[in-house]
Protein backbone atom coordinates (compact mmCIF):
# COMPACT_ATOMS: atom_id res chain seq x y z
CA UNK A 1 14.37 25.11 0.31
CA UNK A 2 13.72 28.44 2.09
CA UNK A 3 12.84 28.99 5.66
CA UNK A 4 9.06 29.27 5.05
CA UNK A 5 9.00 26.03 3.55
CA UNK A 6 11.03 24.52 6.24
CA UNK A 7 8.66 25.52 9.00
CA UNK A 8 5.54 24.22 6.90
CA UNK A 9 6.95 21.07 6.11
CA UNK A 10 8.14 20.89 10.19
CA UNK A 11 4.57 22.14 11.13
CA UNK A 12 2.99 19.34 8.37
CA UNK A 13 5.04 16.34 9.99
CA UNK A 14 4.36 17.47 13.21
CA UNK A 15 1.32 18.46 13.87
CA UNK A 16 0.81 16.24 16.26
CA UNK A 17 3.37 18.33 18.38
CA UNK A 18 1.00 21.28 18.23
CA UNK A 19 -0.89 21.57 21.43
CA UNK A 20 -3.67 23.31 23.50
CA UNK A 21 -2.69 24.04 26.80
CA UNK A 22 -5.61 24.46 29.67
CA UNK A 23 -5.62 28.32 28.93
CA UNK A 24 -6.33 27.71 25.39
CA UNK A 25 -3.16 29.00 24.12
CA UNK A 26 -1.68 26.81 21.53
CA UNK A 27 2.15 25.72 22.01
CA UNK A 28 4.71 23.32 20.87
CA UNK A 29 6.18 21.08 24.28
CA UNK A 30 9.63 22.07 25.21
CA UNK A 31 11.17 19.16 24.04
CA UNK A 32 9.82 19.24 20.09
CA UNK A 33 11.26 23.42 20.25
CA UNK A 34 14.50 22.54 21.50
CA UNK A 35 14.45 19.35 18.47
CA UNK A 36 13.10 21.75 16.30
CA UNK A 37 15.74 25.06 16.67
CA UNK A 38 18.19 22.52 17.05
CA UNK A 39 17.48 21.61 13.14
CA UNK A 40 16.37 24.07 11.32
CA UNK A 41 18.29 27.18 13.35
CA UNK A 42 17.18 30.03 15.59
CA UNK A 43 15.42 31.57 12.54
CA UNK A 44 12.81 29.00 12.03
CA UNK A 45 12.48 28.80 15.94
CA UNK A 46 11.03 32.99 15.65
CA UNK A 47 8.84 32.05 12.87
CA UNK A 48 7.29 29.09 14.34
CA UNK A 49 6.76 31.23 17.89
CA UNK A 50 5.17 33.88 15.81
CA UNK A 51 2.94 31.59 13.96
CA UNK A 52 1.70 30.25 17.51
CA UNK A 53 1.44 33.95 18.80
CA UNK A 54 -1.05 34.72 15.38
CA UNK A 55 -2.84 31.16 15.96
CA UNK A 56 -3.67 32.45 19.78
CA UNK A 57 -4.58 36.17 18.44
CA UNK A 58 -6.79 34.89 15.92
CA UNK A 59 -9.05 32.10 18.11
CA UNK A 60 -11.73 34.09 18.69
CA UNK A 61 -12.07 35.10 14.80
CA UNK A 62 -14.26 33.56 11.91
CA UNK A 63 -12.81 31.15 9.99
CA UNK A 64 -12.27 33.30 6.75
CA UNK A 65 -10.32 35.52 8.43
CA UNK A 66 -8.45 32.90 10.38
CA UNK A 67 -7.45 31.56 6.35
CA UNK A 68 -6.38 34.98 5.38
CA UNK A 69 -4.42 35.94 7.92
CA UNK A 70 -2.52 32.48 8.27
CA UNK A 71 -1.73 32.54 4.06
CA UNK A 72 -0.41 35.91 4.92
CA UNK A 73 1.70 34.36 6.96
CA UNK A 74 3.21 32.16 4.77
């Protein structure tokens, strides 16, 4: 199983973990990173702090885009 897979099967499980703090930023709580690195390495840490970083750029975008740019992701 690669490393993209990893953090979409992580990010499936948990989605729970995914948050919106009061500055509407989303984030993952300290504790579920730290579980999370721990697991699946430093790599999948990166990728899962970029995917936050593109969910917080792309809030204010329509929904289409929002789908495109996340698959590109992946």
């Amino acid at each position: 199983m690669n490393i993209k897979s990893l953090v979409l099967v992580f990010l499936i499980v948990s989605l729970s973990a995914v948050c919106i703090s009061a500055q509407h930023k989303f984030y993952v709580p300290d504790a579920e990173m730290k579980s999370f690195g721990g697991k699946y390495g430093d790599s999948a840490l990166k990728r899962l702090e970029a995917l936050l970083t593109l969910m917080d750029e792309l809030s204010a975008e329509t929904e289409d885009k929002k789908v495109i740019k996340i698959n590109s992701f992946f």
